[in-house]
N, C-alpha and C. Protein backbone atom coordinates (compact mmCIF):
# COMPACT_ATOMS: atom_id res chain seq x y z
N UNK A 1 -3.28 -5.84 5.96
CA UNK A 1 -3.72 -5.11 7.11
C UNK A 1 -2.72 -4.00 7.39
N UNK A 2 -3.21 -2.65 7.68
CA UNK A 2 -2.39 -1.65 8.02
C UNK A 2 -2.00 -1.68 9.31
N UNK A 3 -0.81 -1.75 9.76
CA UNK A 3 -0.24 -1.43 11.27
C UNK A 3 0.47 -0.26 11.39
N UNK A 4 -0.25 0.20 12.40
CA UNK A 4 0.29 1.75 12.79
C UNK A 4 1.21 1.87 14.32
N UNK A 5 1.65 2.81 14.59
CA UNK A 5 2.26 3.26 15.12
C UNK A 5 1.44 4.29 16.31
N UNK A 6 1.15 4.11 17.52
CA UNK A 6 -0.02 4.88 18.30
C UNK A 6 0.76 6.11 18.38
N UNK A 7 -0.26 7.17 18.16
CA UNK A 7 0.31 8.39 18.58
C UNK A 7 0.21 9.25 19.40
N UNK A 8 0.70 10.25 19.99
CA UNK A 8 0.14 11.32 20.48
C UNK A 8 -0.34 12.19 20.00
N UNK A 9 -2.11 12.11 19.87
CA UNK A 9 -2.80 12.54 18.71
C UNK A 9 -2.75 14.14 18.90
N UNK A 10 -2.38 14.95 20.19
CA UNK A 10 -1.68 16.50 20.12
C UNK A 10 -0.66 16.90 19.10
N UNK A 11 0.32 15.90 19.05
CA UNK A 11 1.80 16.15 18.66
C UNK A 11 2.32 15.59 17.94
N UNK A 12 1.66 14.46 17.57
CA UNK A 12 2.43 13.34 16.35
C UNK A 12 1.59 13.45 15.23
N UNK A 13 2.41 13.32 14.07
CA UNK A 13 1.62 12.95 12.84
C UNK A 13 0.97 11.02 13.37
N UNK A 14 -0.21 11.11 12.12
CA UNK A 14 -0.64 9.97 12.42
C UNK A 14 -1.27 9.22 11.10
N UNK A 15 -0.74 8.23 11.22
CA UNK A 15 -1.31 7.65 9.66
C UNK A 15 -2.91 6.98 9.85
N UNK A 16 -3.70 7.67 8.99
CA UNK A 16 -5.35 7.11 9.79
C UNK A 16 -5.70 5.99 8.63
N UNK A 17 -4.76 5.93 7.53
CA UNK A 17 -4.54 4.80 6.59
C UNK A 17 -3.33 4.66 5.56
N UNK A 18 -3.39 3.46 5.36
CA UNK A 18 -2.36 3.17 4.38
C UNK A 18 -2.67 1.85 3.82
N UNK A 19 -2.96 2.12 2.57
CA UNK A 19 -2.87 0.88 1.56
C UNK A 19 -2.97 0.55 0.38
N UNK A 20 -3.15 -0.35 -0.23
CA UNK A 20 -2.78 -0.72 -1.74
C UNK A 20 -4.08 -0.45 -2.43
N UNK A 21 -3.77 0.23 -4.15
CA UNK A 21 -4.90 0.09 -4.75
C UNK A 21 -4.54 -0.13 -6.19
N UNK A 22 -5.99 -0.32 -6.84
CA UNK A 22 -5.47 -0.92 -8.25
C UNK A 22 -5.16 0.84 -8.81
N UNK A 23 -6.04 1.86 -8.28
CA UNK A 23 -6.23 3.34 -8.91
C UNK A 23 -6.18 4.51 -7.58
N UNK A 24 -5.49 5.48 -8.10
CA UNK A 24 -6.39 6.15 -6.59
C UNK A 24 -5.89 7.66 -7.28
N UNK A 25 -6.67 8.71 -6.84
CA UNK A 25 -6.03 10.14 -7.14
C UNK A 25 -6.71 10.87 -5.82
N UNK A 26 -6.06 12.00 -5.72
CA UNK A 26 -6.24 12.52 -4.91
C UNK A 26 -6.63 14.43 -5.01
N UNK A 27 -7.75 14.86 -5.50
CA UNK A 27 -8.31 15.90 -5.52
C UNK A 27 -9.30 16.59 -4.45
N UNK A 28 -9.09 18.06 -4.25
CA UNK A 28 -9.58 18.96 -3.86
C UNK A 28 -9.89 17.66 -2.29
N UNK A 29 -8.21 17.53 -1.71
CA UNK A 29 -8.56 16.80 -0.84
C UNK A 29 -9.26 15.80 -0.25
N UNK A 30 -9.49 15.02 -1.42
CA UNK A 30 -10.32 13.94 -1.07
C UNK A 30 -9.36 12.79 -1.90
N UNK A 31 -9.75 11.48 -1.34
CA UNK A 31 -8.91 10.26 -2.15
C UNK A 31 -10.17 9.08 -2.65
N UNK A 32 -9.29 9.60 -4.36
CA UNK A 32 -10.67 8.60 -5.04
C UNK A 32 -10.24 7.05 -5.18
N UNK A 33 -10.75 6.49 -4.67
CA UNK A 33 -9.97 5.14 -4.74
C UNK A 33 -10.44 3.77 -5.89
N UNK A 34 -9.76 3.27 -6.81
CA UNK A 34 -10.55 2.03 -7.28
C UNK A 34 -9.70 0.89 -7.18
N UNK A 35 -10.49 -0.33 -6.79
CA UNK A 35 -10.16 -1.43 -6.20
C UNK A 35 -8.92 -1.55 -4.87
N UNK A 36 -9.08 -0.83 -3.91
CA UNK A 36 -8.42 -0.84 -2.76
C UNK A 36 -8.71 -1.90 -1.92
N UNK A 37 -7.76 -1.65 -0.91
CA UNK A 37 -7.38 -2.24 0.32
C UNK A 37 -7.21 -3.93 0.06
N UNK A 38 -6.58 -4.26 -1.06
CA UNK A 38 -6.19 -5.78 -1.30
C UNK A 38 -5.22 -6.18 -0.91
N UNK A 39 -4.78 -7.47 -0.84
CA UNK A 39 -3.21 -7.60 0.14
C UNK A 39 -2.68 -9.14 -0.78
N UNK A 40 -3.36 -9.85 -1.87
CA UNK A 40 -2.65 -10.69 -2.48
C UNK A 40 -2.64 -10.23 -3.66
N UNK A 41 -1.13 -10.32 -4.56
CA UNK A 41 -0.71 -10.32 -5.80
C UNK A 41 -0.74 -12.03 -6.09
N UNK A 42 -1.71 -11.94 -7.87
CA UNK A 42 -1.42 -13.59 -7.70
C UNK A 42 -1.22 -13.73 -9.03
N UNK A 43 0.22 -14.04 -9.23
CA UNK A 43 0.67 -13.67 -11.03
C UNK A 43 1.37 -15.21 -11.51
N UNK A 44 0.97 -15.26 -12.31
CA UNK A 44 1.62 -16.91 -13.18
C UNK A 44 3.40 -16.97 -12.85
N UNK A 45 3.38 -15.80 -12.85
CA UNK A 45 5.76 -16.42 -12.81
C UNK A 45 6.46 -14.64 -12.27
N UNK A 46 7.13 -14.99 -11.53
CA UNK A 46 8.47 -13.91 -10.71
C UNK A 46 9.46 -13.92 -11.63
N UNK A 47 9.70 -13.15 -11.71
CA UNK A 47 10.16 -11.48 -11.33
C UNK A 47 8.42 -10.70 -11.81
N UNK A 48 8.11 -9.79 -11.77
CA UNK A 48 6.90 -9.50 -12.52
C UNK A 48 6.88 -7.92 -12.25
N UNK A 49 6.28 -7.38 -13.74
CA UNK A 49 6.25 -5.79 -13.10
C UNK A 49 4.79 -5.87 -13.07
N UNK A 50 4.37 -4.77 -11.73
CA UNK A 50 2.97 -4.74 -11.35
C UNK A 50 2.93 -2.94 -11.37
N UNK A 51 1.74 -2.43 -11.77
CA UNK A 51 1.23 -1.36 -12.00
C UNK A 51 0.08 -1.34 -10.46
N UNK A 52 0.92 -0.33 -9.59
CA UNK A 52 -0.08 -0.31 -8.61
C UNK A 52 -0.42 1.13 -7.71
N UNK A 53 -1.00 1.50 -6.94
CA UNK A 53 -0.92 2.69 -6.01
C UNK A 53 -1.28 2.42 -4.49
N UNK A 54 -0.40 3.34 -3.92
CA UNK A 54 -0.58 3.20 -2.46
C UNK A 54 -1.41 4.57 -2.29
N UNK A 55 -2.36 4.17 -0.68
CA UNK A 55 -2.73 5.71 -0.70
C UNK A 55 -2.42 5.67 0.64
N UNK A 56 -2.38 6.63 1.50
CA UNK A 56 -1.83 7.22 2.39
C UNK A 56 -2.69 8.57 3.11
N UNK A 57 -3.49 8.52 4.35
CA UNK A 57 -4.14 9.51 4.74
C UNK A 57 -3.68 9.83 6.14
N UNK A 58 -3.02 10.95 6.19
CA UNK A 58 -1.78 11.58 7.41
C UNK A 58 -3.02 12.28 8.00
N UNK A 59 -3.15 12.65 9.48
CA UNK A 59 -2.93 13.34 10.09
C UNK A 59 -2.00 14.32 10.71
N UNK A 60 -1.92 15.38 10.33
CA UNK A 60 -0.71 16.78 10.66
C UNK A 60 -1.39 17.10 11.62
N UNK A 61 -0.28 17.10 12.94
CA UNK A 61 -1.00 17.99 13.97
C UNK A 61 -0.21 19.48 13.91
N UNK A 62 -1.03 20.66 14.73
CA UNK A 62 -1.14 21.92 14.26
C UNK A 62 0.34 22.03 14.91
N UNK A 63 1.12 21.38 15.72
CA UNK A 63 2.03 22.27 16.04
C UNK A 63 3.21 22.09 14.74
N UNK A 64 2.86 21.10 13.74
CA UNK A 64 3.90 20.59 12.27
C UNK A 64 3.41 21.54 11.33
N UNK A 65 2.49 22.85 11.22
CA UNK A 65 2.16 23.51 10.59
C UNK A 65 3.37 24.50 10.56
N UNK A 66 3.26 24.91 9.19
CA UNK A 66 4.29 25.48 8.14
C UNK A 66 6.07 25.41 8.40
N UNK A 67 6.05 23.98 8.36
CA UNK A 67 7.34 23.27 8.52
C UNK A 67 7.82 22.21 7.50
N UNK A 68 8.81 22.07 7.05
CA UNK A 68 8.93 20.89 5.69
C UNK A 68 9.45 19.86 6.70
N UNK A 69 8.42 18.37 6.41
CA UNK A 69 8.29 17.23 6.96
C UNK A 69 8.89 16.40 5.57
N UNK A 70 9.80 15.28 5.81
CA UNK A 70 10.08 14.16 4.61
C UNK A 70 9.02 13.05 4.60
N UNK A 71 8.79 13.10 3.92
CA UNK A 71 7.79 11.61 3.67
C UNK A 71 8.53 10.91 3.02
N UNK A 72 8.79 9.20 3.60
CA UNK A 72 9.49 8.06 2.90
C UNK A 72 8.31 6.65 2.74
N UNK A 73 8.36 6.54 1.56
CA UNK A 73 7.76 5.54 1.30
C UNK A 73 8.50 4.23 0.88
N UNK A 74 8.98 2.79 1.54
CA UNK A 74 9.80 1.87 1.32
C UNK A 74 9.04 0.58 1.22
N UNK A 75 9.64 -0.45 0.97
CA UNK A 75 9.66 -1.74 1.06
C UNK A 75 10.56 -2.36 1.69
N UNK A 76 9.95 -3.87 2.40
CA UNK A 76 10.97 -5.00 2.84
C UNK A 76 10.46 -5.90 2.50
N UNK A 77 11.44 -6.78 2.49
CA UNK A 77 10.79 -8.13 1.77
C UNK A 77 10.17 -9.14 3.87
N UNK A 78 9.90 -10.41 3.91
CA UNK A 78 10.01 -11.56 4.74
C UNK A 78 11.24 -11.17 5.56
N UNK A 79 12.51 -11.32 5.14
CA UNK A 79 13.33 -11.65 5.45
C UNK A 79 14.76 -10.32 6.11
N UNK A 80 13.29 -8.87 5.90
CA UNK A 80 13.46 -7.71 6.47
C UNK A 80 14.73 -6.46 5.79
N UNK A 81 14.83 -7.32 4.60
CA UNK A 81 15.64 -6.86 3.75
C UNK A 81 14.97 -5.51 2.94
N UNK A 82 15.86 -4.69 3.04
CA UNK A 82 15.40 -3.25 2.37
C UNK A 82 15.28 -3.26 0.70
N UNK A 83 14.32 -3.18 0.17
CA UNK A 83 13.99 -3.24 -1.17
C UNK A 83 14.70 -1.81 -2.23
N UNK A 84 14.31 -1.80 -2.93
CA UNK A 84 15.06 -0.66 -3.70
C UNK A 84 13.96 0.46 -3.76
N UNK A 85 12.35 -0.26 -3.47
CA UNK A 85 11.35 1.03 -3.70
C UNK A 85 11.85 1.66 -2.84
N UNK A 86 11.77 3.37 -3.04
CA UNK A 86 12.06 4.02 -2.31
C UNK A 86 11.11 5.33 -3.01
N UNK A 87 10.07 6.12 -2.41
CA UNK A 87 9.49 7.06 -3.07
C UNK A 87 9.58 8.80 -1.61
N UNK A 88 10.21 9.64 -1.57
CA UNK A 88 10.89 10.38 -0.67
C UNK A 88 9.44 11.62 -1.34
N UNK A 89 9.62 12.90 -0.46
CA UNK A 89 9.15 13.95 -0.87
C UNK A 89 8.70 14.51 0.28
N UNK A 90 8.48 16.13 0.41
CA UNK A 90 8.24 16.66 1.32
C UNK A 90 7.01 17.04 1.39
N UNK A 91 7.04 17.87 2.66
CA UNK A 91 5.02 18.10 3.15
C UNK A 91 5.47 19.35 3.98
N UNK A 92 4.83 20.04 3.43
CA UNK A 92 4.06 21.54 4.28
C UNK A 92 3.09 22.18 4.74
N UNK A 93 2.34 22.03 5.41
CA UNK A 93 0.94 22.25 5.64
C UNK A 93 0.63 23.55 6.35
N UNK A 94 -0.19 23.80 6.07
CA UNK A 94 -0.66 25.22 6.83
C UNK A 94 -2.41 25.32 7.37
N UNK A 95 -2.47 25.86 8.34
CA UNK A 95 -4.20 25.83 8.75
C UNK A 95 -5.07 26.42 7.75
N UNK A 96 -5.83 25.71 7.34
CA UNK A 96 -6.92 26.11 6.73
C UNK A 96 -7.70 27.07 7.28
N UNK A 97 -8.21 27.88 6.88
CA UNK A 97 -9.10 29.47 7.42
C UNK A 97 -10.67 28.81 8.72
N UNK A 98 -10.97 27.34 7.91
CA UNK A 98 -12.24 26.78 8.74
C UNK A 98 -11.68 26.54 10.37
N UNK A 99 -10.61 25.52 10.57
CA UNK A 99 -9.82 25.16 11.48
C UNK A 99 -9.81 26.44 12.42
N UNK A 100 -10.33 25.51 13.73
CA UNK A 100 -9.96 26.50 15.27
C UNK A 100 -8.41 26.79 15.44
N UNK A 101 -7.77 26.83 16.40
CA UNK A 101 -6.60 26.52 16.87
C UNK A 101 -6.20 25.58 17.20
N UNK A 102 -5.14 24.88 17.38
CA UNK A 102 -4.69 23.46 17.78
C UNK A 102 -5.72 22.41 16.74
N UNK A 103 -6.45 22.74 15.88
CA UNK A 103 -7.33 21.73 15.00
C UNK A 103 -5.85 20.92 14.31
N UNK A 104 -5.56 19.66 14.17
CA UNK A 104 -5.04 19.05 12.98
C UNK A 104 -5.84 18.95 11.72
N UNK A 105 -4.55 18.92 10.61
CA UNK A 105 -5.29 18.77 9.05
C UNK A 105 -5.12 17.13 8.93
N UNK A 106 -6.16 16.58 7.94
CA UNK A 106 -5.54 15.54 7.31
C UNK A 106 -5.25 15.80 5.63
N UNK A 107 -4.14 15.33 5.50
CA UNK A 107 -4.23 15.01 4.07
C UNK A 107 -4.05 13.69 3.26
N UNK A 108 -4.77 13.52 2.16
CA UNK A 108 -4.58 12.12 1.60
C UNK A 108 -3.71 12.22 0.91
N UNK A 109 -2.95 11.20 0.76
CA UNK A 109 -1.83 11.21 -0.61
C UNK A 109 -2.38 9.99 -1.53
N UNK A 110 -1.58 9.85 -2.77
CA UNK A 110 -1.66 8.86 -3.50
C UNK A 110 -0.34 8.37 -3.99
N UNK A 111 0.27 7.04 -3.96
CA UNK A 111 1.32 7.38 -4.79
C UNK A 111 1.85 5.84 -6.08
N UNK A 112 1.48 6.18 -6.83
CA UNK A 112 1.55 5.87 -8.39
C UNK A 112 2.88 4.72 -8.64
N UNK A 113 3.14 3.39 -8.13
CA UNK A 113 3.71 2.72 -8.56
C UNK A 113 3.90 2.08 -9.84
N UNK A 114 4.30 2.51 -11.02
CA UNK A 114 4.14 1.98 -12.32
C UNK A 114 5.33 1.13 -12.92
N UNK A 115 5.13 -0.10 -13.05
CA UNK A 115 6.01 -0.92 -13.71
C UNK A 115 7.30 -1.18 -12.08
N UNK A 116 6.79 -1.53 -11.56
CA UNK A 116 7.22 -1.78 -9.99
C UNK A 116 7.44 -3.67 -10.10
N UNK A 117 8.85 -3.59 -10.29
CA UNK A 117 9.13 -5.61 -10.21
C UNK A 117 8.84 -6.13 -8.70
N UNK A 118 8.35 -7.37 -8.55
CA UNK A 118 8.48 -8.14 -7.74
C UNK A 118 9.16 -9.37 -7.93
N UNK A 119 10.16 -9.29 -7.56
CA UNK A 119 11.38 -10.52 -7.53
C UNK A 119 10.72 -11.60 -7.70
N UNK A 120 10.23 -12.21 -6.39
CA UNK A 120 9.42 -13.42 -6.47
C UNK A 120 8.51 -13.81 -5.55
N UNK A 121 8.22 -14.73 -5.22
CA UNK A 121 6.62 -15.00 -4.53
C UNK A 121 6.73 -14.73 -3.68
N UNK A 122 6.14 -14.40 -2.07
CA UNK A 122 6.70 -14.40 -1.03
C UNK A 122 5.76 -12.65 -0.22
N UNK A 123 6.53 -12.53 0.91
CA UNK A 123 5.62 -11.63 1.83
C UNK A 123 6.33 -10.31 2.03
N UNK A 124 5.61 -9.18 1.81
CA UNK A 124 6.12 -7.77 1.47
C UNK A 124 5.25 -6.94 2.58
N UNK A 125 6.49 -5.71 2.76
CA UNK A 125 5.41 -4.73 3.65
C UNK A 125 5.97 -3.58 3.04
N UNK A 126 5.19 -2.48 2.56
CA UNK A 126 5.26 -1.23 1.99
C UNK A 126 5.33 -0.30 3.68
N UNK A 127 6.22 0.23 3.94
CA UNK A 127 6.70 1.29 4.85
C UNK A 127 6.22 2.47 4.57
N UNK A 128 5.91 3.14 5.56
CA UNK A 128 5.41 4.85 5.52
C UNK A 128 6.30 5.54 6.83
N UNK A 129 6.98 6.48 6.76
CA UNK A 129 7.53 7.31 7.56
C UNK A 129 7.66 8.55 7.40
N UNK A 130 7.38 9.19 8.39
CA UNK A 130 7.73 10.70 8.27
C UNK A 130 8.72 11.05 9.24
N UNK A 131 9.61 12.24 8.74
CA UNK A 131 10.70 12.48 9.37
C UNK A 131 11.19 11.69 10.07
N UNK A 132 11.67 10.59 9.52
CA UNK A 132 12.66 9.08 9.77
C UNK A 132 12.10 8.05 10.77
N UNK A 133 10.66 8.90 11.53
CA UNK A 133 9.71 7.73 11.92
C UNK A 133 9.23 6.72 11.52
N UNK A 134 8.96 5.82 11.36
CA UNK A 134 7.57 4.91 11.12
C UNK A 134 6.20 4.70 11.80
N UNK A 135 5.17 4.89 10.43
CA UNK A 135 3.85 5.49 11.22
C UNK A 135 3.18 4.86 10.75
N UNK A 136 3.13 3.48 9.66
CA UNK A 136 2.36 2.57 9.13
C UNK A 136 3.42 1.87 8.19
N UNK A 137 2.41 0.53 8.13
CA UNK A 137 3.54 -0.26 7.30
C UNK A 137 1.96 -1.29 6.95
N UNK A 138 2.42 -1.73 5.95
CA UNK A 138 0.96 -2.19 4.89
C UNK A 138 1.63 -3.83 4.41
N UNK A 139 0.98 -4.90 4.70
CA UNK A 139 1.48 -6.21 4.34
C UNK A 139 0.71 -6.70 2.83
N UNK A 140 1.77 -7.01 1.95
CA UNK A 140 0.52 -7.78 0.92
C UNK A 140 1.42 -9.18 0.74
N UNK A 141 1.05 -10.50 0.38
CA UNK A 141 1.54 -11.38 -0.25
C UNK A 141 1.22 -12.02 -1.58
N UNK A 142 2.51 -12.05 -2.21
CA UNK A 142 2.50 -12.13 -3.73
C UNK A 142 2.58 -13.88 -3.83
N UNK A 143 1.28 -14.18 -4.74
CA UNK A 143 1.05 -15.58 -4.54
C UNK A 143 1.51 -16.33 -6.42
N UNK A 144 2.31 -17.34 -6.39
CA UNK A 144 2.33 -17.77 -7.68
C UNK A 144 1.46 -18.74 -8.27
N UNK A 145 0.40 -17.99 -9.00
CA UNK A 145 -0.89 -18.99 -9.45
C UNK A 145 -0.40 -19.29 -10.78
N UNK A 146 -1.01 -21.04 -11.28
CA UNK A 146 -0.89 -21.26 -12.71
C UNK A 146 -2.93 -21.45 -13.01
N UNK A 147 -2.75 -21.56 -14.31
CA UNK A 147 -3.83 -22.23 -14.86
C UNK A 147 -4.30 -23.37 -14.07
N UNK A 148 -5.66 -23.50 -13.81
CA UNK A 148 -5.97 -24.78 -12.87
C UNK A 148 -6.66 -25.95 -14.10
N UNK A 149 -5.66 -27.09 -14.13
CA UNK A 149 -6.21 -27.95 -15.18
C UNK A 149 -7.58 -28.61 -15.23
N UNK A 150 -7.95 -28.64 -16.52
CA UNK A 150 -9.46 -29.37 -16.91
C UNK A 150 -9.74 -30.53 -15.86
N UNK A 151 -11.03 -30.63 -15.38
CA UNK A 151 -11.03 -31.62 -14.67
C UNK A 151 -11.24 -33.03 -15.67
N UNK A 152 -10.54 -34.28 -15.21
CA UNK A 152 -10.71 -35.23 -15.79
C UNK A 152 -11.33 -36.48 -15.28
N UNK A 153 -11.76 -37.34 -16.22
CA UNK A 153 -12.56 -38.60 -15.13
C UNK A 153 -12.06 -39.34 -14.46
N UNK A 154 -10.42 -39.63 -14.80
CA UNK A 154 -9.92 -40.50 -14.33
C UNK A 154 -9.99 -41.51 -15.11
N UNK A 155 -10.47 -41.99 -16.05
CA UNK A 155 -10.47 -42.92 -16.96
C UNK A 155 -9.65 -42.47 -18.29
N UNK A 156 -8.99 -44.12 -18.74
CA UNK A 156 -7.85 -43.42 -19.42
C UNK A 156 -8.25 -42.84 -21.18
N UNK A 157 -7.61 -42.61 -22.38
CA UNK A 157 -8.15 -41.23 -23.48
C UNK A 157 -9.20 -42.19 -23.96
N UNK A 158 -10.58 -41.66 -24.14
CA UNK A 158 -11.33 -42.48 -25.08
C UNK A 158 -12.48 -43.22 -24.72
N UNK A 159 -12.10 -43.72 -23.10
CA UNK A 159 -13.28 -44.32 -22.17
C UNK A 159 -13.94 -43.58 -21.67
N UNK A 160 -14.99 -44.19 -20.95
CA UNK A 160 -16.00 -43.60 -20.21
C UNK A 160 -15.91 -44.55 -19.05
N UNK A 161 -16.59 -43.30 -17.88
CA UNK A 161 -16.44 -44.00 -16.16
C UNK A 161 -18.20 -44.64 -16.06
N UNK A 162 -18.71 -43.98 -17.04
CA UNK A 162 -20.13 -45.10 -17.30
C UNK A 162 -20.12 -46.05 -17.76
N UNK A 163 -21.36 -47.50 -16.81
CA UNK A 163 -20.90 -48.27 -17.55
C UNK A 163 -22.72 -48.21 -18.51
N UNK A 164 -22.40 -48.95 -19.51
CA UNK A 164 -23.93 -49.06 -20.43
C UNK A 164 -24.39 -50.30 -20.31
């Protein structure tokens, strides 16, 4: 589940989503998404590298137009500990020619986690901030599944639970 940060939809950026996907790109302003918005990883054994993407759809309000904003993208584990993901980069936006005055833009982002370890089983939140705010934060939990064994009769090798 995405938790946001309420804004002052005049003056604050605003995250109108944030979350996990198996694919996502982001063209001619639009975000293509495949297999989104999931929140359990469920892998046979930890440490594990996972191939994943976050996507991210900001609201810029007009008065953040043609200004460089930082975008930080982080992790914490349960136990609120700062992870090593760390994905940084800036944002500049400018009004589009359609846009009245005071209109905000949105833009989608995507961003491409590849070969991304997860230590071990347990409960994660992917962080979103702009200019050292926090404006969403995204929970998934990484579950350790095995093979689920053959069912058996209960009778011991060779018998049968019928009787003839």
């Amino acid at each position: 589940m995405t938790q946001t940060v309420e804004p002052n939809q005049l003056t604050d950026f605003e995250a109108l989503a944030f979350f996990t996907a198996d694919h996502a790109a982001v063209e001619s302003g639009k975000a293509y998404v495949s297999g989104g918005f999931w929140d359990q990883l469920n892998l046979p054994a930890y440490p594990a590298q996972v191939s994943i993407h976050l996507v991210a759809v900001i609201r810029v309000p007009s008065r953040a137009y043609l200004e460089d904003h930082q975008i930080t993208v982080g992790m914490i584990d349960a136990d609120g500990n700062i992870l090593p993901l760390r994905i940084e980069g800036s944002l500049r936006v400018g009004a589009s020619p359609n846009l009245k005055p005071g209109d905000p833009t949105t833009i989608p982002m995507s961003f491409p986690l590849n070969g991304m370890t997860i230590e071990r089983a347990g409960d994660y939140w992917f962080v979103l901030s702009i200019d050292g705010s926090e404006k969403a934060r995204y929970h998934i939990r990484a579950l350790q599944v095995g093979p689920v064994p053959p069912a058996t009769s209960g009778a011991p090798d060779g018998e049968s639970d019928q009787e003839e």
